[in-house]
Protein backbone atom coordinates (compact mmCIF):
# COMPACT_ATOMS: atom_id res chain seq x y z
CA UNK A 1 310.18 161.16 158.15
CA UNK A 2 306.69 159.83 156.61
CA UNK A 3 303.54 162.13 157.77
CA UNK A 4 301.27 160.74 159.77
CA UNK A 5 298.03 158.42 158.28
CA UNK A 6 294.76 159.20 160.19
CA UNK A 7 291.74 158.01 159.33
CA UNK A 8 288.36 158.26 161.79
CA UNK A 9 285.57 156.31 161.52
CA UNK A 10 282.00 156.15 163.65
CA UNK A 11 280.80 153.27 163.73
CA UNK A 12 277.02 152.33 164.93
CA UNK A 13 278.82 149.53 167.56
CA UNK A 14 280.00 149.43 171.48
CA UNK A 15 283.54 150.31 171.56
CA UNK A 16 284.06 146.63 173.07
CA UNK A 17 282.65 145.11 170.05
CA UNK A 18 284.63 147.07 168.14
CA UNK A 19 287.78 146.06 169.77
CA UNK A 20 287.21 142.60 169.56
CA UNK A 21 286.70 142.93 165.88
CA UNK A 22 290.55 144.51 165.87
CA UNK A 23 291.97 141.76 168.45
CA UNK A 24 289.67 138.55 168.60
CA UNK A 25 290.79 136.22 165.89
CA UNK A 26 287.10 135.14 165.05
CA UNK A 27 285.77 138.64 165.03
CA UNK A 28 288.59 139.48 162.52
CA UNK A 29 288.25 136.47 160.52
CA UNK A 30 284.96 137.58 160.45
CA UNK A 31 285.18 140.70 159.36
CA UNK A 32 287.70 140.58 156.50
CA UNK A 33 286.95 137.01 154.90
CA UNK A 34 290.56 136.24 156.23
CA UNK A 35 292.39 134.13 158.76
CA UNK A 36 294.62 136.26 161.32
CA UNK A 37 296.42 135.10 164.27
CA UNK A 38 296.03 137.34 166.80
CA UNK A 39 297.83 136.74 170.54
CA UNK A 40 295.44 139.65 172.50
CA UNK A 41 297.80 140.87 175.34
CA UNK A 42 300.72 143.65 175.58
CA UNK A 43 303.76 141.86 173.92
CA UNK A 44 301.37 138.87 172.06
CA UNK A 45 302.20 138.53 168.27
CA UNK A 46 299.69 139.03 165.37
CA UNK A 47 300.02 137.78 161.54
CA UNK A 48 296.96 138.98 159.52
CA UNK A 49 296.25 138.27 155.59
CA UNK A 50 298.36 135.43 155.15
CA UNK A 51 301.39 136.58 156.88
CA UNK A 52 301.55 140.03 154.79
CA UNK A 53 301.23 142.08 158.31
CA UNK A 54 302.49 141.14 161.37
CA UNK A 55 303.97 142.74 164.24
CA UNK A 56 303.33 142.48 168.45
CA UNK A 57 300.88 144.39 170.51
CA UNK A 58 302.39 147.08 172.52
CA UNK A 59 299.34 148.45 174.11
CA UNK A 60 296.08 146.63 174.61
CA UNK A 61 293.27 148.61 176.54
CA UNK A 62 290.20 146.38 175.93
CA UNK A 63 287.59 148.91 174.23
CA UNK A 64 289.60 151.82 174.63
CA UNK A 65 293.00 151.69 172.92
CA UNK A 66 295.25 148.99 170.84
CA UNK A 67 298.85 150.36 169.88
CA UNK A 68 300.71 148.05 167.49
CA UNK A 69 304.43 147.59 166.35
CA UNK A 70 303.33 147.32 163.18
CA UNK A 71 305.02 145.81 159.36
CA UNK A 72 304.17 144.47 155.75
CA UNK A 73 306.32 141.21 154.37
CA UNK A 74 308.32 143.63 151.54
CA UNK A 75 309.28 146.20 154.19
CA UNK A 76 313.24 145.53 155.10
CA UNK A 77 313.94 142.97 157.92
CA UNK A 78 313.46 144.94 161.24
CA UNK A 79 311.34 147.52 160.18
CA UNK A 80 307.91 148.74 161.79
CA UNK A 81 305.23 151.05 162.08
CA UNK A 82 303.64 152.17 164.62
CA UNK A 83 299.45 151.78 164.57
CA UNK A 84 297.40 153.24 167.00
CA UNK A 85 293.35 152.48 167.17
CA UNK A 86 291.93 155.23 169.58
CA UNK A 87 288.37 154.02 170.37
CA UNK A 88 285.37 156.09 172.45
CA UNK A 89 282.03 156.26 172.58
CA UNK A 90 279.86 158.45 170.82
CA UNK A 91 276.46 158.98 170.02
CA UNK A 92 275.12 156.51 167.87
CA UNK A 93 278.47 153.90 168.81
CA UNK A 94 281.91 154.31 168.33
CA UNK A 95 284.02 157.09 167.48
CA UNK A 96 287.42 154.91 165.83
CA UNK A 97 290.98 157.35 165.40
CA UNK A 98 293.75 155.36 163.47
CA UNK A 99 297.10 156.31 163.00
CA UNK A 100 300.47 155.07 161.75
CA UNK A 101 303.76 156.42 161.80
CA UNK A 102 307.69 155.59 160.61
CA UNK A 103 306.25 153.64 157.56
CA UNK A 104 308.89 154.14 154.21
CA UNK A 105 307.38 157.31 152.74
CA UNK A 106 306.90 155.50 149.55
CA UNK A 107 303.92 153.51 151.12
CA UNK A 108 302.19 156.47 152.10
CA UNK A 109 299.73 155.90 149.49
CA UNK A 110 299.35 152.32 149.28
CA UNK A 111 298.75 152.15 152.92
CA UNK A 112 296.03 154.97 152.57
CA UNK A 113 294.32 152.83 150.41
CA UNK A 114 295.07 149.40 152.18
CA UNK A 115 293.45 151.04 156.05
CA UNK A 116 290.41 151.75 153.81
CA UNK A 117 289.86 148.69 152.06
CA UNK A 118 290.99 145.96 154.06
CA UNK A 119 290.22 147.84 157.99
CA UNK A 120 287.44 150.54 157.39
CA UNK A 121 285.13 149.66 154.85
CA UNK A 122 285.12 145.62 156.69
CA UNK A 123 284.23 147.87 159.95
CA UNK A 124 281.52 149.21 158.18
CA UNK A 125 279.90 146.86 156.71
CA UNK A 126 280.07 144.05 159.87
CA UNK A 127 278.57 146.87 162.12
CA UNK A 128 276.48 149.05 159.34
């Protein structure tokens, strides 16, 4: 069993803009210099960076909480993750929990880096 990623982030935002940087394709687009396809209700289908992740939404609580059956193209046929984005407000904006489980333990690191460069640091800089 892989341990769990979790990464927190404040970010000087509303939680709702924050959300709709994680679920709106333009606000995504916009933050990471890439195209995603995003379907923003419980059961809608996503494909972000050219088809490397995709998945469906399992839980979509506008500013509050997105849950995500979650996978990478190399990853066997059938195989997810589950992400969770666990957003609140805080002073100064938006307090942001991510986690993901059941991910091959050999990703652990690769996926460390990945939430960092291609989630986090995009967060920070479109709301810093």
């Amino acid at each position: 069993m892989s341990e769990t990623i979790r990464h927190e982030i404040t970010l000087p935002a509303s939680p709702d803009a924050v959300f709709a940087a994680l679920t709106e394709e333009g606000r995504f687009a916009e933050m990471t210099g890439q195209a995603a396809t995003i379907e923003p209700r419980p059961g809608g289908a996503f494909s972000r960076f050219g088809d490397q992740v995709t998945g469906r939404i399992v839980e979509y609580i506008p500013g509050q909480r997105l849950i995500e059956a979650w996978r990478v193209a190399p990853w066997a046929e059938g195989k997810y993750s589950v992400v969770r984005f666990d957003l609140s407000a805080s002073e100064g904006g938006t307090r942001l929990v991510l986690e993901q489980e059941g991910y091959p333990a050999d990703n652990r690191e690769h996926l460390v880096a990945g939430w960092e460069k291609m989630y986090l640091q995009p967060l920070a800089a479109m709301f810093g």
